[in-house]
Protein backbone atom coordinates (compact mmCIF):
# COMPACT_ATOMS: atom_id res chain seq x y z
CA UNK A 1 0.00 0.00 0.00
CA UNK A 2 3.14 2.59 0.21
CA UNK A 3 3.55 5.54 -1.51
CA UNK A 4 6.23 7.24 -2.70
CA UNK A 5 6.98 10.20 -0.23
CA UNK A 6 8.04 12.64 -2.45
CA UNK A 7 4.51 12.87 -4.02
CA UNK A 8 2.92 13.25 -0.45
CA UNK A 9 2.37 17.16 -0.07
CA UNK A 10 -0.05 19.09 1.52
CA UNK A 11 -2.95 19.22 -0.24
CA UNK A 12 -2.86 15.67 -1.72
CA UNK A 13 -5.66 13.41 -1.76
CA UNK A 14 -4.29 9.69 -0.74
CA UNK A 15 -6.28 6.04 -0.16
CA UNK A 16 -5.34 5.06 3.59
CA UNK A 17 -6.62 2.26 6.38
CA UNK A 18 -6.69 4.22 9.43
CA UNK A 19 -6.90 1.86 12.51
CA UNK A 20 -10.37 0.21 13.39
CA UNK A 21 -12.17 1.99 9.93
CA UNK A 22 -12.35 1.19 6.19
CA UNK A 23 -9.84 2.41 3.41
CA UNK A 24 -11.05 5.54 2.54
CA UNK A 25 -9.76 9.00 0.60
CA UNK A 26 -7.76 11.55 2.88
CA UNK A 27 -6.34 14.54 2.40
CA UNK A 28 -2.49 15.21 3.62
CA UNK A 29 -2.41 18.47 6.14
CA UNK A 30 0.78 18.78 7.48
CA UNK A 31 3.63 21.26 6.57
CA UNK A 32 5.50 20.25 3.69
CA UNK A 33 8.57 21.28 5.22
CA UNK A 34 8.40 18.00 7.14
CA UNK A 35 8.47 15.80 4.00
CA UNK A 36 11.88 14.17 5.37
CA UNK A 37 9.76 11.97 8.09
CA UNK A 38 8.35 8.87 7.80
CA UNK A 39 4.75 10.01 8.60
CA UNK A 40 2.04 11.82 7.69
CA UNK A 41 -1.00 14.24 9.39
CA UNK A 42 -3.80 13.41 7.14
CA UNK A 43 -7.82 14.07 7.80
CA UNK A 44 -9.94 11.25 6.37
CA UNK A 45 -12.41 12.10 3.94
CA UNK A 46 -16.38 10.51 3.95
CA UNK A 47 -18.65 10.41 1.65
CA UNK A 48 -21.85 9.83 4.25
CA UNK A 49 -22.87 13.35 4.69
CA UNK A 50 -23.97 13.89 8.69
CA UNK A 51 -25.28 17.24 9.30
CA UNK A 52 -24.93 16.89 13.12
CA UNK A 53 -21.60 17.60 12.75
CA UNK A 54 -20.31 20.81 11.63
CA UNK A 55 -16.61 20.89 11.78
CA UNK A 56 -16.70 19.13 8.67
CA UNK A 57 -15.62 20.91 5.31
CA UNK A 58 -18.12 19.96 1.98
CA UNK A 59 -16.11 18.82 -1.07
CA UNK A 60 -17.56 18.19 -4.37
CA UNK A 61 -15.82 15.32 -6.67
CA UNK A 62 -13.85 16.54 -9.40
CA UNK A 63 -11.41 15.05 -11.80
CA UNK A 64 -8.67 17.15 -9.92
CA UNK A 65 -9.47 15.50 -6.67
CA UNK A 66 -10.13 12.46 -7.17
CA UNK A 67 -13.32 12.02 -5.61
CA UNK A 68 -16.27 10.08 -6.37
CA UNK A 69 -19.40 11.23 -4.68
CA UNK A 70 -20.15 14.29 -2.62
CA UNK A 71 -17.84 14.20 0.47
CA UNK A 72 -16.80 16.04 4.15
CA UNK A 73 -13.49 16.50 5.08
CA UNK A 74 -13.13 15.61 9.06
CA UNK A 75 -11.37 18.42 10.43
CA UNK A 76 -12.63 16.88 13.77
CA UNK A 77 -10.69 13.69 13.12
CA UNK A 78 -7.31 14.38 12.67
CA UNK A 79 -4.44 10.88 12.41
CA UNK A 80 -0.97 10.48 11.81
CA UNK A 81 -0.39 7.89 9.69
CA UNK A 82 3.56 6.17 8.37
CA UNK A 83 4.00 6.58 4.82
CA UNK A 84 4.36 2.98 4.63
CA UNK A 85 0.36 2.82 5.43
CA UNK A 86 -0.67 5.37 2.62
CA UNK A 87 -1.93 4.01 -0.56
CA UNK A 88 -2.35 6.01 -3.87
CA UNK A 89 -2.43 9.38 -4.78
CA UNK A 90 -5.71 9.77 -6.10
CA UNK A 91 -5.98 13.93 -6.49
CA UNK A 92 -5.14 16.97 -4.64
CA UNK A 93 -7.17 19.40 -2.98
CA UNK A 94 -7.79 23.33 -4.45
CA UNK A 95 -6.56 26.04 -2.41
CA UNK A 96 -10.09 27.73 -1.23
CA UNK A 97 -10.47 24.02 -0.13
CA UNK A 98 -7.29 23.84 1.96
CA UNK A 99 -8.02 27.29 3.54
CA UNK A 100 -11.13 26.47 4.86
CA UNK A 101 -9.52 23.17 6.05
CA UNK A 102 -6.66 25.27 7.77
CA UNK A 103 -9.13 27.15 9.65
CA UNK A 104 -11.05 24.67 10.56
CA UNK A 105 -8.37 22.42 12.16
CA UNK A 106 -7.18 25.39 14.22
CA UNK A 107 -10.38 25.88 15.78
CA UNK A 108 -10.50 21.83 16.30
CA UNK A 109 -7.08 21.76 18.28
CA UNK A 110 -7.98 25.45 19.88
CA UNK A 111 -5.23 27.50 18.41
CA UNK A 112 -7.71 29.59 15.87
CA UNK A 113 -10.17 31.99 16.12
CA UNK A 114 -13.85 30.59 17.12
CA UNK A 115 -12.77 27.99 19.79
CA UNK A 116 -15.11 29.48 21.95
CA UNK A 117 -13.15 29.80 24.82
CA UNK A 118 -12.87 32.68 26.88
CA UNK A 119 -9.91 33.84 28.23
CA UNK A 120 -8.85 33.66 31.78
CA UNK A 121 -8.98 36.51 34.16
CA UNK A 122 -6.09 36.51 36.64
């Protein structure tokens, strides 16, 4: 199922197993300037559309990305996966796409703007 690493960049749209779940698509979030380890930060990709959970980003298939059917990327879901257990490079991600995705993960690990927590008075 391995890839080759130097086609893994941000932004890339890869088939991976993730532990106790189906092969699905996911899309490869971190930096690119950490290309030289043997792992990647990826946030899988489904095509059942919930709408009770809205820290998921909408994608529509297109030839560029690879997709098949009407998906949500799961910001809330984030897993760091070895190279070794990424499959194909199926498409890559546009950059309206991405920045939504970037936004979205910082409010998911608290770091971003709409975490919703207040700050502490000393």
């Amino acid at each position: 199922m391995a890839v080759a690493t130097a086609s893994i960049q941000r932004g890339t749209v890869v088939l991976v197993r993730l532990p106790r779940d189906k092969a699905r698509p996911a899309v490869v979030v971190h930096s690119d300037l950490l290309s030289e380890l043997s792992y990647a930060t990826v946030l899988p990709i489904a095509s059942e559309l919930r709408s009770d959970i809205s820290l998921r980003i909408d994608v529509t298939p297109t030839t560029e990305n690879g997709l098949r059917a009407p998906s949500r990327v799961m910001a809330d879901w984030p897993q760091t996966v070895r190279f070794s257990d990424i499959g194909e490079v199926i498409g890559r991600l546009d950059l309206a796409t991405m920045r939504a995705i970037t936004r979205q993960i910082a409010v998911v690990l608290g770091i971003g703007a709409g975490t919703g927590r207040r700050p502490r008075r000393s």
